[in-house]
Protein backbone atom coordinates (compact mmCIF):
# COMPACT_ATOMS: atom_id res chain seq x y z
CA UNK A 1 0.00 0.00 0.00
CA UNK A 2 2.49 2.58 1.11
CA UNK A 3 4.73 1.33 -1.98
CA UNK A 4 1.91 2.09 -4.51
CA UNK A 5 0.96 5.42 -2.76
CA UNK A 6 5.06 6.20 -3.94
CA UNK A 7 4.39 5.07 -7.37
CA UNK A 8 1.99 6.93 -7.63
CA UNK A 9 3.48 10.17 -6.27
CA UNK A 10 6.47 9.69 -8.49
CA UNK A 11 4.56 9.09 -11.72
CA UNK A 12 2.40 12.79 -10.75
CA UNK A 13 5.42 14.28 -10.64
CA UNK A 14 7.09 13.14 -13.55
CA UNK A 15 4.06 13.84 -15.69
CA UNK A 16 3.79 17.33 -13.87
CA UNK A 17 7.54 17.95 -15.15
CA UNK A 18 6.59 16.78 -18.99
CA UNK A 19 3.70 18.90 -19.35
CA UNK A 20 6.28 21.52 -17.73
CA UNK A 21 9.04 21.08 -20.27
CA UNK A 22 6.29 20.61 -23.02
CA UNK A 23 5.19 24.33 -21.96
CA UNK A 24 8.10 25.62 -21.62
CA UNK A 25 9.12 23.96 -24.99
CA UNK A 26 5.98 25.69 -27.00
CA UNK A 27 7.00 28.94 -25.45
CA UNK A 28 10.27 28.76 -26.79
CA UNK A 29 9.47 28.02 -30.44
CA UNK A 30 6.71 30.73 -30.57
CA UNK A 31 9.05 33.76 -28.88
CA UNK A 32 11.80 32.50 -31.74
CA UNK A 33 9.67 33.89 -34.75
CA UNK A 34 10.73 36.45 -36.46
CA UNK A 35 13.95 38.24 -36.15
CA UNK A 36 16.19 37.41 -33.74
CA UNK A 37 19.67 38.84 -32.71
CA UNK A 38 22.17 35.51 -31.89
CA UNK A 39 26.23 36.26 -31.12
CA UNK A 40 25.64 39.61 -33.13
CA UNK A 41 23.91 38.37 -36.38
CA UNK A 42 20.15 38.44 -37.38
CA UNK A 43 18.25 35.06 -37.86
CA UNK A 44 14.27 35.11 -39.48
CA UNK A 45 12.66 32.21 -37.91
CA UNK A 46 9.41 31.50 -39.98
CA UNK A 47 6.03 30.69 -38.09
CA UNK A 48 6.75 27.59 -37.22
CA UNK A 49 10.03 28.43 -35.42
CA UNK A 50 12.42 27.37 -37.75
CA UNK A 51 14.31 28.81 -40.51
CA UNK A 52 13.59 28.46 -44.40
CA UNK A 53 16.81 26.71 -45.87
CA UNK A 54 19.25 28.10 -48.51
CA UNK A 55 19.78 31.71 -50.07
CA UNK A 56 16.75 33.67 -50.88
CA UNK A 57 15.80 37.44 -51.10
CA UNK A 58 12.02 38.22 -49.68
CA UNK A 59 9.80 40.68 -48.45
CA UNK A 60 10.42 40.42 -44.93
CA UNK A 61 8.78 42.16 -41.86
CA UNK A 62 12.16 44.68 -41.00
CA UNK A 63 14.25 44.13 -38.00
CA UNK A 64 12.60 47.36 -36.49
CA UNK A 65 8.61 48.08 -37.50
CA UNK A 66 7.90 47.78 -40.76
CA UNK A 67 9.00 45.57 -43.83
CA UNK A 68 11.42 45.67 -46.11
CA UNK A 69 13.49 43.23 -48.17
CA UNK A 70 16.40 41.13 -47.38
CA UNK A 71 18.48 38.19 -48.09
CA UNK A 72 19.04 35.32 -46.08
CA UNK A 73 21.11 32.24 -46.27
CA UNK A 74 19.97 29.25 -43.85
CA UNK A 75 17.32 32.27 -42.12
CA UNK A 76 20.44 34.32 -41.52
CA UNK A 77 20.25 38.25 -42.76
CA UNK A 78 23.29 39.11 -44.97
CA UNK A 79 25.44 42.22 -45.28
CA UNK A 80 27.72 43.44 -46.67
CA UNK A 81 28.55 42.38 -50.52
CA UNK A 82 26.73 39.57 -51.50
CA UNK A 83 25.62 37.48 -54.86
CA UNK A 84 22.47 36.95 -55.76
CA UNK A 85 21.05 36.09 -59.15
CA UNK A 86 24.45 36.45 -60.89
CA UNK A 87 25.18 39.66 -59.95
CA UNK A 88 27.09 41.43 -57.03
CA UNK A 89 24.76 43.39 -54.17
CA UNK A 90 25.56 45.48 -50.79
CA UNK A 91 23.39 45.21 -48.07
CA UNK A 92 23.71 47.78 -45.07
CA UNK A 93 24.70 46.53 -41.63
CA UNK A 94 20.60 46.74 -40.63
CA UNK A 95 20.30 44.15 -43.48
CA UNK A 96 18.49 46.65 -46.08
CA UNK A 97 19.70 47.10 -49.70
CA UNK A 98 22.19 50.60 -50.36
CA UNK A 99 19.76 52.02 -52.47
CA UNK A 100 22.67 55.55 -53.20
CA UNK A 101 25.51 55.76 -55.54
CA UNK A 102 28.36 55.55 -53.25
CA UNK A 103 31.51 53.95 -52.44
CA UNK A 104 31.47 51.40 -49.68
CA UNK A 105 34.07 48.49 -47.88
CA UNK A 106 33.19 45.02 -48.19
CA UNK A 107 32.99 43.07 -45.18
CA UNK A 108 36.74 41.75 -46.11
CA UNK A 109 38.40 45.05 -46.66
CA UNK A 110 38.12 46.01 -50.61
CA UNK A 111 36.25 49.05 -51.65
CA UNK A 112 33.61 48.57 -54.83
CA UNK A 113 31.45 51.21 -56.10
CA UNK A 114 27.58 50.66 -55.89
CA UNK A 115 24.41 52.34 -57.88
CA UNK A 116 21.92 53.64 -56.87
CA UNK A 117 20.16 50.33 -57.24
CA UNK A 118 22.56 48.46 -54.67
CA UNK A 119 24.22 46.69 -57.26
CA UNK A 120 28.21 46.33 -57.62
CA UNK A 121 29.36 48.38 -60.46
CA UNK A 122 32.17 47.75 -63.36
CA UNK A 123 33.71 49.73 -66.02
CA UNK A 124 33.33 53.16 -66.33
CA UNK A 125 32.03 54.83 -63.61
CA UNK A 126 31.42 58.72 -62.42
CA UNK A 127 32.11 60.11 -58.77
CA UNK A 128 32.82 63.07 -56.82
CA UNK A 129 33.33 64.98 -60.32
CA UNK A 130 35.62 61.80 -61.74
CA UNK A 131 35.33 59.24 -64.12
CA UNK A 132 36.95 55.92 -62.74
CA UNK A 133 37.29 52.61 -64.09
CA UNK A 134 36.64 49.15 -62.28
CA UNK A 135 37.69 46.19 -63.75
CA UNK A 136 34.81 44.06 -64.83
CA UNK A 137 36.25 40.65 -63.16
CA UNK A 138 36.97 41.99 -59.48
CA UNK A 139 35.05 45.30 -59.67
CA UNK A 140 38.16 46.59 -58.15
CA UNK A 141 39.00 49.64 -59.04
CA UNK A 142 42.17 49.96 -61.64
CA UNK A 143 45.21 50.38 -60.26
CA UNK A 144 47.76 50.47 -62.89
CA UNK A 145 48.02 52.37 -66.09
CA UNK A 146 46.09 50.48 -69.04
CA UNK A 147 43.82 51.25 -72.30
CA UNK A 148 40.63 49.74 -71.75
CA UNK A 149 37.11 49.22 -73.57
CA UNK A 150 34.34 50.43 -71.62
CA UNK A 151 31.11 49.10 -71.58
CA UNK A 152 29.71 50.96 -74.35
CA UNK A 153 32.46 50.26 -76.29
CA UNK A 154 34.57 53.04 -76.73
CA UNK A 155 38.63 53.36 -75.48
CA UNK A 156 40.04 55.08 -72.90
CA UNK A 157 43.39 55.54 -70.95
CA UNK A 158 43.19 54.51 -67.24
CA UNK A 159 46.26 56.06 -64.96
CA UNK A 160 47.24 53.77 -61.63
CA UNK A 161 45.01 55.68 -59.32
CA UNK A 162 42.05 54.63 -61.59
CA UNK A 163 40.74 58.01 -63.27
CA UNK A 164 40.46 58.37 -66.35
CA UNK A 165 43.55 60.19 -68.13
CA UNK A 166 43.13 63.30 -70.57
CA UNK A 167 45.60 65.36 -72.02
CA UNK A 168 48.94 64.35 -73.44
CA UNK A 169 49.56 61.20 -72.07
CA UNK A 170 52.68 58.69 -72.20
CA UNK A 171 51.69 54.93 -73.02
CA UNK A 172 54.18 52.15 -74.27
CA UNK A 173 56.67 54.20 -75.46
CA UNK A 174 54.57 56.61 -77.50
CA UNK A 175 52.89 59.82 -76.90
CA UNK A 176 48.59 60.25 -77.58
CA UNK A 177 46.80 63.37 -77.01
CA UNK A 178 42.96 62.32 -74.80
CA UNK A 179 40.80 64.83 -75.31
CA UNK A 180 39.91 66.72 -72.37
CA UNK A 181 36.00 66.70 -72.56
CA UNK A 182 35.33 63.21 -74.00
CA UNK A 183 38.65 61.59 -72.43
CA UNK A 184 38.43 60.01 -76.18
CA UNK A 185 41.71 59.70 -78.30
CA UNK A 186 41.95 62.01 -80.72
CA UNK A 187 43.34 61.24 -84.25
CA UNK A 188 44.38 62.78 -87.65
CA UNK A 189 44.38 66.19 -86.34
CA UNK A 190 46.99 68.39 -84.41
CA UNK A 191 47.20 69.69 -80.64
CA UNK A 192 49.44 72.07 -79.06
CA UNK A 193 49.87 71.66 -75.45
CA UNK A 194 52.07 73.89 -73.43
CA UNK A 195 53.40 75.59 -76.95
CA UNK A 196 54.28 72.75 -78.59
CA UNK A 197 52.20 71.22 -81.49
CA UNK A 198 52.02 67.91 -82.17
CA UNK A 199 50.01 65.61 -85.12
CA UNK A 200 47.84 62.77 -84.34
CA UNK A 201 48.22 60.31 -86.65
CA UNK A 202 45.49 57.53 -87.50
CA UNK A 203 46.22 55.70 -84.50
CA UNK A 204 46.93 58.59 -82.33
CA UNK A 205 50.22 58.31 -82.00
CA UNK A 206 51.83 61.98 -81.69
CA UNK A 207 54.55 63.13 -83.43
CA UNK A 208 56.08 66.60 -83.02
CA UNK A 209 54.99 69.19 -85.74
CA UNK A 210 58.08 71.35 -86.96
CA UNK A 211 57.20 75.22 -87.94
CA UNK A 212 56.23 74.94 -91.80
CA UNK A 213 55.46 78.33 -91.80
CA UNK A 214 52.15 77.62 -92.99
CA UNK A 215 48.83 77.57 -91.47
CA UNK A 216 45.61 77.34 -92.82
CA UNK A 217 44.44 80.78 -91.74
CA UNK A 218 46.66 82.17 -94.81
CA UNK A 219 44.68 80.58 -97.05
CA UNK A 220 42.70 82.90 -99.28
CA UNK A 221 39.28 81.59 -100.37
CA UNK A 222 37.67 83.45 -102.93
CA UNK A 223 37.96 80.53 -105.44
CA UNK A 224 36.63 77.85 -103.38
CA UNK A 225 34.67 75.60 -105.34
CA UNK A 226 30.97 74.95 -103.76
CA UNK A 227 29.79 72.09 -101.53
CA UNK A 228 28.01 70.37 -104.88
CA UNK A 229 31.12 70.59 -107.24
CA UNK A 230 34.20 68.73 -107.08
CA UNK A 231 34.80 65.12 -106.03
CA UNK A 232 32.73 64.08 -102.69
CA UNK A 233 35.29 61.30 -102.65
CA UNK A 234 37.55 60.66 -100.05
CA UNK A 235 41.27 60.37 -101.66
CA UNK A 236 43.88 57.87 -100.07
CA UNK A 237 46.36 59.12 -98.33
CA UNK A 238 49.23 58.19 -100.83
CA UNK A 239 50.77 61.31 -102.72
CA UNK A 240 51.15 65.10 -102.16
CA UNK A 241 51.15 66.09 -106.04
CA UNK A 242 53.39 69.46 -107.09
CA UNK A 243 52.55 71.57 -110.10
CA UNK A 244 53.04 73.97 -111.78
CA UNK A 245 50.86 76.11 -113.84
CA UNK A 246 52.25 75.82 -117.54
CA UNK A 247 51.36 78.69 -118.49
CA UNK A 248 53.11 82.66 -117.80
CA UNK A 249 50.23 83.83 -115.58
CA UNK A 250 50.41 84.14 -111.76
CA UNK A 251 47.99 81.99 -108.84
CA UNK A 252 45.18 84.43 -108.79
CA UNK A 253 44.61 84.07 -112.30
CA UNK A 254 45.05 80.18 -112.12
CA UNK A 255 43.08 79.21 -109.14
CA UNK A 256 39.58 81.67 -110.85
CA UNK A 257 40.27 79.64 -114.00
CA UNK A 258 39.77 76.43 -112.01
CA UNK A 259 37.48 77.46 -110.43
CA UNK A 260 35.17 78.00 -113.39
CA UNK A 261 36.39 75.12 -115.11
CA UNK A 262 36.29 72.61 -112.46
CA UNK A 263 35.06 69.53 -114.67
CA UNK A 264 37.52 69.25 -116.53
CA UNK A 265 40.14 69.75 -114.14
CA UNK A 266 41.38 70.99 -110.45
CA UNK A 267 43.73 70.97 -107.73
CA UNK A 268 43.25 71.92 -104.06
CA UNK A 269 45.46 74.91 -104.21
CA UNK A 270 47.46 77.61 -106.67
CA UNK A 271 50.36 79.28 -104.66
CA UNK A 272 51.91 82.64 -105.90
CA UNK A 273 51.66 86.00 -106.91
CA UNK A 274 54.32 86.74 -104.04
CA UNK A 275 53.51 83.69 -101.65
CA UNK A 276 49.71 83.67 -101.78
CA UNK A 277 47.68 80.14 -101.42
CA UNK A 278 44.27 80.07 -103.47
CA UNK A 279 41.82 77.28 -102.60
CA UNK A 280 40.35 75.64 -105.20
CA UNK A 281 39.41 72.75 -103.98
CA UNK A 282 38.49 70.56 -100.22
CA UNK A 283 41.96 69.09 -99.25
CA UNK A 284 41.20 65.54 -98.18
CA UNK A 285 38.88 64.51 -101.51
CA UNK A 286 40.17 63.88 -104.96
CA UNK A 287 40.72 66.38 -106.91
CA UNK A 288 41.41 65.87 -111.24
CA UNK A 289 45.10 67.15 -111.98
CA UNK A 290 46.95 63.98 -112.24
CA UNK A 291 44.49 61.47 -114.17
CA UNK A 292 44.96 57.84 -112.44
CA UNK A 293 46.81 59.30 -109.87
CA UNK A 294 44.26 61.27 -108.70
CA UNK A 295 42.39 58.98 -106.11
CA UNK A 296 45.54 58.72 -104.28
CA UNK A 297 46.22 62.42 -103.56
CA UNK A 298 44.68 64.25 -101.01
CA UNK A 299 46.32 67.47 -102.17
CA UNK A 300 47.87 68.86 -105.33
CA UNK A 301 49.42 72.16 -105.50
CA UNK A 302 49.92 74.08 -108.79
CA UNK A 303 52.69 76.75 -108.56
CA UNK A 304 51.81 79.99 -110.39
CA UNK A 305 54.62 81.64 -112.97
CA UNK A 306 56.76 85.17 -112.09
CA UNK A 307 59.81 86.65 -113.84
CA UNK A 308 60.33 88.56 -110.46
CA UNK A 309 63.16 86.29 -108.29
CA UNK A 310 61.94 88.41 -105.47
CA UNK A 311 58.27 86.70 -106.08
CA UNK A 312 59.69 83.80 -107.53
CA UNK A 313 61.42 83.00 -103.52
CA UNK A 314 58.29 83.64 -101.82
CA UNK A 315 56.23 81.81 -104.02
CA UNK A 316 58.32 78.97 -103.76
CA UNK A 317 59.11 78.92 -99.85
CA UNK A 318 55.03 79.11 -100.22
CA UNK A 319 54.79 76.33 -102.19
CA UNK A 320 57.30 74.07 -100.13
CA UNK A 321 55.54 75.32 -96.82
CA UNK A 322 52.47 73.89 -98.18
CA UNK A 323 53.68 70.40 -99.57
CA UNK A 324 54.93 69.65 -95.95
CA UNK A 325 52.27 70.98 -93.75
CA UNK A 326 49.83 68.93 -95.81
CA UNK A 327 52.25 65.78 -96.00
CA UNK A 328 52.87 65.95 -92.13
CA UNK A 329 48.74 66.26 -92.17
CA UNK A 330 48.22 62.85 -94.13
CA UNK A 331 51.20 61.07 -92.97
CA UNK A 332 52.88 61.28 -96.03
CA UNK A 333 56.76 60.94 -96.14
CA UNK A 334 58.97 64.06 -96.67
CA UNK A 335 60.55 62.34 -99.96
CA UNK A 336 60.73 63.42 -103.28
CA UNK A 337 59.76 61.36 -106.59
CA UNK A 338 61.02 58.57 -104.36
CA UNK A 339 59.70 54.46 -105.24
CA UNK A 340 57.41 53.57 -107.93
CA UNK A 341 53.55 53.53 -108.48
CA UNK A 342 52.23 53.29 -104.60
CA UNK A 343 55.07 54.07 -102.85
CA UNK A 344 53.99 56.99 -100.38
CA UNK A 345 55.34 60.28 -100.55
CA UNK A 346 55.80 64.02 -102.48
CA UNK A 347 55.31 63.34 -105.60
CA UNK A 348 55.81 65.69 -109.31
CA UNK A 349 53.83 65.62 -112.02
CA UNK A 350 56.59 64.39 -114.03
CA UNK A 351 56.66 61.21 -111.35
CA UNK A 352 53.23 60.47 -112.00
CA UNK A 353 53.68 60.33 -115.61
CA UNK A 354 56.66 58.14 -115.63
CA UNK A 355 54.83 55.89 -113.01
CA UNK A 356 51.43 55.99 -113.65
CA UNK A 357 50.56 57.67 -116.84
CA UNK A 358 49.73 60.91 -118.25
CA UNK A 359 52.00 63.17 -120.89
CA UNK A 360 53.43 66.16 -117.90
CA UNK A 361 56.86 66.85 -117.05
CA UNK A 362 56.46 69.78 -114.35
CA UNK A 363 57.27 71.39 -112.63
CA UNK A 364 60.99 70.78 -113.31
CA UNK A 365 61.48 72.91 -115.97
CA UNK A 366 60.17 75.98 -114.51
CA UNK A 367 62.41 75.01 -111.42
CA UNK A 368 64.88 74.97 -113.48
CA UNK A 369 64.34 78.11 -115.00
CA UNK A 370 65.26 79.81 -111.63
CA UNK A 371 68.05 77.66 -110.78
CA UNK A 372 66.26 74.89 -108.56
CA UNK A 373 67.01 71.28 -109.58
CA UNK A 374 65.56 67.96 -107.98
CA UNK A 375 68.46 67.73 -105.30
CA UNK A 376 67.25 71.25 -103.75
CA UNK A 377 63.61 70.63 -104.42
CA UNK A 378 64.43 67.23 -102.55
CA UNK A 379 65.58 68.70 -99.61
CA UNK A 380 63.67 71.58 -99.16
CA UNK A 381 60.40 69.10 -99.02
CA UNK A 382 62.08 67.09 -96.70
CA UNK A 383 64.02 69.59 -94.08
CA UNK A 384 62.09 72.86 -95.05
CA UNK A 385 63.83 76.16 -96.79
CA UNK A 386 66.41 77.52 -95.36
CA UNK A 387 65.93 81.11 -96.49
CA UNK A 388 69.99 82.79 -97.19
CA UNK A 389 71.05 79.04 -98.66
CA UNK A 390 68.21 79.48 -100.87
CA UNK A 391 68.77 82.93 -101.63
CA UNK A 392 71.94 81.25 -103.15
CA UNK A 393 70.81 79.31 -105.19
CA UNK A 394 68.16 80.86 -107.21
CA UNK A 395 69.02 82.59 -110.24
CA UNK A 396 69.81 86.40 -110.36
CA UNK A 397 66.89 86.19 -113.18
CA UNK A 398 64.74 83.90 -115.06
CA UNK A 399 66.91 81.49 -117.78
């Protein structure tokens, strides 16, 4: 009797401390919903007290009142960078996405620019008045000096602290010019920067420009031929083509003759009548002075006729001037009547004859007639007059 009065104690008691632990148990699960702080990181226990498995990104009620959006692994709130869908995200320390364009640290140290739609940004980038570039792999920014494709396809210089370069710029042993405004290379064109002048050629390498004593602002204009005459065609960069005029009559005279007479025949310009330079027609297109030659040539220059020696020098510096500034334009060599049929360079009428076809022999002879033969011609084009050693050599008066 007294040992099943015990028994029956004891089993009370027990089944008092299961439905205790059973409470207690229930009371647990339901105060883990939810999110809960554990050894400093958030956990989202669903209703049911546990957590939803794997990596997701859901509307979630927010850590303090309200809801917002987050992503979990295993129930656990993420920060910091993260993947998710193939692409890179950061997520604020509260969990949240960094919905700003700014420039954050990674949980692990590296820096990585973000837009404004929390997502980890590559390529070319803009902030705090820059343009940086982050390479597309790491989405690190650069940090050495490299030409690189953005992501709408165009090129641009990258200097080791990640900007964008512009100006004259240094890259594997050759000097390019990056235009200040676009940060784009610029090419077939010239720059001065600090005094010095340089041209870009196709590829934008720079080369230094020498004084030719010719710019285009000399150039007088009256005879220009209209938009709708002349060749629309763009010549190839082969020849610069020297004339003369073949006749005893000065540039003036010349240049309104082609001009009326343009389809028969032109050149771009008519230099004389004491240095002058007559356009004619658009340097850069074909022009009709040298028959088959004439698709190669961007510019052929006639050279009006003078008894005066006076005129005759400053017509002829003027003509030289001309040749080379146009030559160092195209990228033509500073050689004369050098190579055969498509060999690059200054070129004479008589050349193109011999070479390619046609019946002209100037403008040696009238050359001549003043006392300039093919080794002066020859290295005036390619070294420029040198005015008292010319003065030397031409003729006290027409022969």
């Amino acid at each position: 009797m007294k040992n099943k009065s015990f028994k029956k104690v004891k089993n009370l008691a027990l089944a008092t401390m299961a439905s205790a632990f059973l409470l207690g148990s229930a009371s647990v699960a339901s105060a883990n919903t939810g999110w809960q702080k554990q050894n400093g990181t958030y956990t989202y226990y669903e209703s049911n007290g546990k957590v939803q498995k794997g990596r997701s990104y859901r509307q979630l009620p927010k850590a303090n009142p309200g809801t917002s959006w987050y992503l979990t692994q295993d129930g656990k709130m993420l920060t910091g960078v993260q993947q998710w869908q193939g692409s890179y995200w950061f997520f604020n320390q509260d969990g949240t996405l960094h919905t700003k364009r700014d420039y954050v640290q990674s949980q692990w140290g590296d820096w990585y620019m973000i837009g404004d739609n929390g997502q980890v940004l590559s390529g070319v980038q803009q902030w705090m008045g820059n343009y940086y570039y982050f390479e597309p792999g790491t989405y690190l920014k650069a940090n050495k000096q490299e030409y690189v494709k953005s992501q709408w396809g165009d090129w641009y210089m990258v200097g080791k602290d990640g900007r964008l370069m512009s100006g004259l710029v240094n890259w594997q042993e050759n000097k390019y010019y990056f235009d200040p405004s676009t940060y784009l290379k610029v090419t077939n064109t010239n720059v001065t920067v600090n005094g010095v002048t340089y041209h870009a050629d196709q590829n934008g390498i720079l080369s230094e420009v020498q004084n030719t004593g010719f710019t285009p602002s000399q150039i007088n204009h009256t005879y220009d031929l209209a938009d709708w005459q002349g060749s629309s065609q763009t010549a190839i960069n082969d020849y610069i083509i020297m004339h003369d005029v073949g006749a005893e009559s000065g540039a003036a005279a010349n240049a309104n003759y082609l001009h009326n007479n343009w389809e028969s025949a032109y050149t771009q310009f008519v230099v004389g009548d004491g240095g002058q330079v007559f356009e004619v027609g658009e340097p850069g297109y074909v022009s009709w002075g040298a028959l088959n030659a004439n698709p190669y040539s961007p510019v052929q220059i006639e050279l009006g006729r003078t008894y005066n020696r006076d005129q005759f020098i400053k017509d002829y510096t003027a003509y030289i001037n001309v040749a080379r500034y146009y030559a160092k334009q195209y990228g033509i060599p500073l050689t004369l009547d050098a190579g055969g049929a498509g060999t690059p360079g200054v070129k004479t009428h008589n050349w193109v004859t011999e070479n390619i076809g046609g019946s002209h022999v100037d403008p040696y002879g009238y050359l001549a007639s003043w006392g300039i033969g093919y080794n002066q011609f020859a290295s005036d084009i390619a070294n420029g007059v040198n005015a008292s050693q010319l003065n030397s050599v031409v003729y006290s008066q027409r022969q």
